[in-house]
Protein backbone atom coordinates (compact mmCIF):
# COMPACT_ATOMS: atom_id res chain seq x y z
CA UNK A 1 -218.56 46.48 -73.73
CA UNK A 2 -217.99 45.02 -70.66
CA UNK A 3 -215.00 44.24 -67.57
CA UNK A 4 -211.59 45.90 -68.15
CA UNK A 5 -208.45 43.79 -68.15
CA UNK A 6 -208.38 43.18 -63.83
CA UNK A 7 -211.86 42.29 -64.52
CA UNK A 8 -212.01 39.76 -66.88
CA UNK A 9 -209.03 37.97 -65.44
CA UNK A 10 -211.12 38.04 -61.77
CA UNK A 11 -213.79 36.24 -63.77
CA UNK A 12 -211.77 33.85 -65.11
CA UNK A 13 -210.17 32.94 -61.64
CA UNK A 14 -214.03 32.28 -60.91
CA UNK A 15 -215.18 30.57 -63.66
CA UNK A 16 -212.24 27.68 -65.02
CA UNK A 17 -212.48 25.91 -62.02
CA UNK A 18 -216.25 25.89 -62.15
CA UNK A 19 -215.81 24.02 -66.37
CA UNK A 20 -212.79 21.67 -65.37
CA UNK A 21 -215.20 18.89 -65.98
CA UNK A 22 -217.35 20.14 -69.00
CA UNK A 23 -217.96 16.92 -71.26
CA UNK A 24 -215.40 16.31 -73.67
CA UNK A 25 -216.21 17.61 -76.90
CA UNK A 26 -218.03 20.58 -76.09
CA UNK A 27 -216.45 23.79 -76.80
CA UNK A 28 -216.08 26.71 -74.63
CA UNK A 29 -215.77 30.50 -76.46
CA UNK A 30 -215.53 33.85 -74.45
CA UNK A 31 -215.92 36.97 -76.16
CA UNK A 32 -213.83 39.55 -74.60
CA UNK A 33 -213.50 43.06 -75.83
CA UNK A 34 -210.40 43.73 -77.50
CA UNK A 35 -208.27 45.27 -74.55
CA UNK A 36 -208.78 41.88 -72.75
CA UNK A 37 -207.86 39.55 -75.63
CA UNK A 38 -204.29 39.27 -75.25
CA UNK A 39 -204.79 39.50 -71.34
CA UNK A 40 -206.97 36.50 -71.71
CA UNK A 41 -204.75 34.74 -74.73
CA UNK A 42 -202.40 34.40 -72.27
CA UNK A 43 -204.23 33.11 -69.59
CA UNK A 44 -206.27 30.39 -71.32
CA UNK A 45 -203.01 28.51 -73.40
CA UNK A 46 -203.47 24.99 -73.30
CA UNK A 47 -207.23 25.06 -71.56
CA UNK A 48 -210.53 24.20 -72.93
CA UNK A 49 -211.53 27.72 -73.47
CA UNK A 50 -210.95 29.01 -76.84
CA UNK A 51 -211.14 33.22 -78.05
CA UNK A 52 -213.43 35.01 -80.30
CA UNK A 53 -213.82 38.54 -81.37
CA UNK A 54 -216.63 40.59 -81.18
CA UNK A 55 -215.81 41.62 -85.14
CA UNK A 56 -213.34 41.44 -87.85
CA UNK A 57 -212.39 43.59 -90.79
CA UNK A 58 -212.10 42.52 -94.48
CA UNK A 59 -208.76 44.20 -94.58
CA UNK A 60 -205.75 43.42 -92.94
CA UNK A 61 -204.61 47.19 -92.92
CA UNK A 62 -205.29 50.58 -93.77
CA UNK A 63 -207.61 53.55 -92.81
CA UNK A 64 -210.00 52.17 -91.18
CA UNK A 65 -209.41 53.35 -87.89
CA UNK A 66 -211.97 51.94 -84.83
CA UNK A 67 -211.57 48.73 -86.88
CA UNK A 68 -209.52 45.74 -86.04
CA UNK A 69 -208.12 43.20 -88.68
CA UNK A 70 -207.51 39.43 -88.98
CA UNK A 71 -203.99 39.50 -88.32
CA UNK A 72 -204.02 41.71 -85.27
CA UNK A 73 -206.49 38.54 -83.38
CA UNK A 74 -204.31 35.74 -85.05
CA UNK A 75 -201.39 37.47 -83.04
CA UNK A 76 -203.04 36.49 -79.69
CA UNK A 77 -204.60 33.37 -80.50
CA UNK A 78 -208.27 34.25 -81.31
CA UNK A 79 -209.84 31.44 -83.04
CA UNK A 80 -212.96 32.76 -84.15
CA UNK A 81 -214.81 36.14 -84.78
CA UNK A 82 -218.67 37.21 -84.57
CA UNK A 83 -219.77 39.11 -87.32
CA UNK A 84 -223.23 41.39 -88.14
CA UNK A 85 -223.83 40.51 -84.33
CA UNK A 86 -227.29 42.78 -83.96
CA UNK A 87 -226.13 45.20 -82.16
CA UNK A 88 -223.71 46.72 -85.06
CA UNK A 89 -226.61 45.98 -87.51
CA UNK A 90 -228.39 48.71 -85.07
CA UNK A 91 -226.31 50.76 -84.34
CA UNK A 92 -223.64 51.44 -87.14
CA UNK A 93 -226.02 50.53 -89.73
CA UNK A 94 -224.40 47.39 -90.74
CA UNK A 95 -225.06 45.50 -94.27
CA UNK A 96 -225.31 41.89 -95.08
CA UNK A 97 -222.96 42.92 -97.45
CA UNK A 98 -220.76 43.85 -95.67
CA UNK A 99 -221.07 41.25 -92.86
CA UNK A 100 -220.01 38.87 -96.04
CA UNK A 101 -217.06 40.55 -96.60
CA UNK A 102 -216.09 40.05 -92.75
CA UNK A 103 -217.00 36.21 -92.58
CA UNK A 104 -214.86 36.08 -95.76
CA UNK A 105 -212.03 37.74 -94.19
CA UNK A 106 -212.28 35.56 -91.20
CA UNK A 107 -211.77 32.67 -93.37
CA UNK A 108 -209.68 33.66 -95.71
CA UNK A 109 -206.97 34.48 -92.70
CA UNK A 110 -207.72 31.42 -90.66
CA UNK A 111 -210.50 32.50 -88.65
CA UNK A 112 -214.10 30.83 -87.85
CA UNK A 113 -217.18 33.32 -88.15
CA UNK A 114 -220.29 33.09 -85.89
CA UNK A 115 -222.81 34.79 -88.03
CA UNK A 116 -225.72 36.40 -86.41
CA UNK A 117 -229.08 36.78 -88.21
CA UNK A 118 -232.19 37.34 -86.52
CA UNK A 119 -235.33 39.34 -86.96
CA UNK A 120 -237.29 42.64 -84.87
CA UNK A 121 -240.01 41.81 -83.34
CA UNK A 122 -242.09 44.14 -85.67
CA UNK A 123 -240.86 42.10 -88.62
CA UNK A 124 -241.95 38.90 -86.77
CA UNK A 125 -245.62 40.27 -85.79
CA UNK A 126 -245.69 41.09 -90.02
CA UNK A 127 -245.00 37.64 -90.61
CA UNK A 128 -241.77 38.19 -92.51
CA UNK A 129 -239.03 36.72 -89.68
CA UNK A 130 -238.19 33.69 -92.45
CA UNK A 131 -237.57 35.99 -95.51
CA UNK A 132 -235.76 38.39 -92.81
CA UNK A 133 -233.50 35.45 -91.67
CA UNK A 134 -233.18 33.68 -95.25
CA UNK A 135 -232.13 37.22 -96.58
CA UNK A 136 -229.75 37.38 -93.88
CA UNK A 137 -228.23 34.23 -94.81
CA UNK A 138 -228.22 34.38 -98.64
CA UNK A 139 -226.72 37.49 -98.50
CA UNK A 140 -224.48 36.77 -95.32
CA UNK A 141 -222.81 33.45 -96.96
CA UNK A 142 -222.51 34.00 -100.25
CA UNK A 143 -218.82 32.57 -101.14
CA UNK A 144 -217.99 31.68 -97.66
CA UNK A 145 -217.47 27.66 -96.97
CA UNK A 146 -220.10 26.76 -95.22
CA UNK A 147 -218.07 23.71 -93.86
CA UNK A 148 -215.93 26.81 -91.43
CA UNK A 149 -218.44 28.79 -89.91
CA UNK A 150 -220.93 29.27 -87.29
CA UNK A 151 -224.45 30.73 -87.61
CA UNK A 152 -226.15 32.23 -84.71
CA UNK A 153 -230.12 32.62 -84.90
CA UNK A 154 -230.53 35.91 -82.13
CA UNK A 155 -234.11 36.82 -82.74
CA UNK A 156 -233.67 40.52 -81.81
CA UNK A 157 -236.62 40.93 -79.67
CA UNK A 158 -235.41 38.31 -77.14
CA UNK A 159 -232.14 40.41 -77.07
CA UNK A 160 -231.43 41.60 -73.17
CA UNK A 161 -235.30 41.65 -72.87
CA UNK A 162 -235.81 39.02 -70.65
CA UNK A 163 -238.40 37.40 -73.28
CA UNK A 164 -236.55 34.03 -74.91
CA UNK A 165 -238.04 32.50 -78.15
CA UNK A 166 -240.09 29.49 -77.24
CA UNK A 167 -237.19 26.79 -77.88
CA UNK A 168 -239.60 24.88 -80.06
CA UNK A 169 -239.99 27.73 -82.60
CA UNK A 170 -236.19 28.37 -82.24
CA UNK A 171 -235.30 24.74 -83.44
CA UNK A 172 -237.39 24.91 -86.11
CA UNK A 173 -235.75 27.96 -87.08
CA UNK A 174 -232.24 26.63 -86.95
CA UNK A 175 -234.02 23.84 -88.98
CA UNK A 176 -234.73 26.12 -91.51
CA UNK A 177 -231.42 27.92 -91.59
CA UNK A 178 -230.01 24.20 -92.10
CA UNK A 179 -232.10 23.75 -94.91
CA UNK A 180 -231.20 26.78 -96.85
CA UNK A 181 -227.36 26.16 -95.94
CA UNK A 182 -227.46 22.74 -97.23
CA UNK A 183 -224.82 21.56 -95.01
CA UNK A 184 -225.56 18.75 -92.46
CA UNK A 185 -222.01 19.51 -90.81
CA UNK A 186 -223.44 23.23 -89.88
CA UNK A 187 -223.07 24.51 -86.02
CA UNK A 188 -226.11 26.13 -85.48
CA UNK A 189 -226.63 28.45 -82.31
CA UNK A 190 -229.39 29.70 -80.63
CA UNK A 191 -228.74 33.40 -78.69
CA UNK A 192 -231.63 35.73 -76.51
CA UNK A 193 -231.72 35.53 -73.17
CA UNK A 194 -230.25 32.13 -73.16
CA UNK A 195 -230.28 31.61 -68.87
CA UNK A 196 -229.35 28.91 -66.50
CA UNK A 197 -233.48 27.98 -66.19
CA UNK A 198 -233.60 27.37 -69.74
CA UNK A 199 -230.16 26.40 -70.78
CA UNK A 200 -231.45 22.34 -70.57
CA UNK A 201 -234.59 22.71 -72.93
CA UNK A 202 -232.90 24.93 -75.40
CA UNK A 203 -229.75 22.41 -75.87
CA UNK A 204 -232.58 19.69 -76.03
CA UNK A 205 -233.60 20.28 -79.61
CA UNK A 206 -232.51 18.17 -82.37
CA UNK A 207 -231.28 21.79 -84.65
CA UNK A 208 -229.62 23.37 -81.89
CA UNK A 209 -225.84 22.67 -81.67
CA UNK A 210 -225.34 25.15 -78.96
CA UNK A 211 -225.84 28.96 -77.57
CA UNK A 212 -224.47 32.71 -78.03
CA UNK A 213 -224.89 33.86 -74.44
CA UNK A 214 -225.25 37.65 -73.95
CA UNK A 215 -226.30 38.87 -70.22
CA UNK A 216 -225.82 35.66 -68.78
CA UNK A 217 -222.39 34.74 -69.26
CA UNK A 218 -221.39 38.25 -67.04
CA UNK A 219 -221.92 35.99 -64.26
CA UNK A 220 -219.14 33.30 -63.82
CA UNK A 221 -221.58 31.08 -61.97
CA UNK A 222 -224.34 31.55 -64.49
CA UNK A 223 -221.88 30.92 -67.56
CA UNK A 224 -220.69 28.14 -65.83
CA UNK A 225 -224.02 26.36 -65.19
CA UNK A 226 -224.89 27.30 -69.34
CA UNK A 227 -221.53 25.32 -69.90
CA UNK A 228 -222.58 22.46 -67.99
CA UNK A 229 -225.73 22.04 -69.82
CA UNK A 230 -227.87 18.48 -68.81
């Protein structure tokens, strides 16, 4: 929940000419929050920077007000949509059920999911972070096509905390998640506290297709420098 509509188009006026020459074949994604989608659909037509959500419904109408549905981002261009992000699964209680039904309706309408999984740091000092996470993507993927998606390992604990999983434990991980998928083709992501001074190592690893940037990517410069990885 961050920059209005004047905002986010400031930051953009910052930050396109600072990815101009981003490698091709890397893909840029900003997350806006909804008021700023269709401000920003506008903006980026025919650049390198593509739209997500920050959540889909598994309807495309009806009572379900505070909710926003597939067709309503397909309208302005949103390509994909993050779904059972941690911060809903805090927050508003959110199931891996019913993150399935959102990564289903995301690409049943023509959208690509990032789905988040990702463990406390209590259930990591128990020793359960790999049945957390393989829960999390049983339950998460079942009857999705695993050849459209995106899944994002966000170990909560490195969430806005400053602490970042040491990138060797997240690529094995991601390895993990790969495993369990089954799917050689799958974008894997790596998200907590992913920072300009790490940005290099992280995108190092042989299971780590790229990164779901939280705090950092507030900062034009910062984003800018995560986009231009080494």
């Amino acid at each position: 929940m961050h920059m209005t509509c004047r905002q986010a188009m400031e930051y953009m006026d910052s930050f396109l000419p600072l990815v101009k020459d981003v490698p091709e074949g890397r893909e840029l994604v900003i997350a806006p929050p909804f008021t700023a989608i269709s401000t920003l659909s506008e903006l980026l037509k025919g650049l390198q920077v593509n739209l997500s959500s920050q959540n889909v419904h598994w309807e495309n109408s009806g009572a379900f007000t505070a909710e926003i549905s597939p067709e309503m981002l397909l309208e302005h261009n949103v390509c994909y949509a993050i779904v059972g992000h941690s911060e809903p699964r805090k927050y508003f209680s959110e199931s891996d059920q019913q993150i399935n039904l959102r990564a289903r309706s995301a690409q049943s309408n023509g959208l690509t999911p990032i789905v988040c999984v990702g463990e406390t740091f209590e259930q990591r000092e128990r020793g359960e972070a790999e049945r957390v996470i393989k829960r999390q993507v049983d339950q998460g993927l079942e009857k999705t096509d695993t050849e459209n998606l995106v899944i994002a390992y966000e170990p909560i604990w490195a969430i806005g905390t400053g602490k970042t999983c040491d990138a060797a434990e997240a690529n094995r991980i991601c390895g993990l998640i790969r495993q369990w998928v089954g799917s050689s083709n799958l974008v894997i992501q790596y998200g907590g506290s992913v920072k300009p001074g790490n940005i290099d190592e992280i995108m190092s690893m042989s299971d780590i297709d790229g990164v779901l940037v939280g705090g950092a990517s507030l900062d034009p410069l910062s984003f800018a420098r995560i986009s231009n990885y080494q």
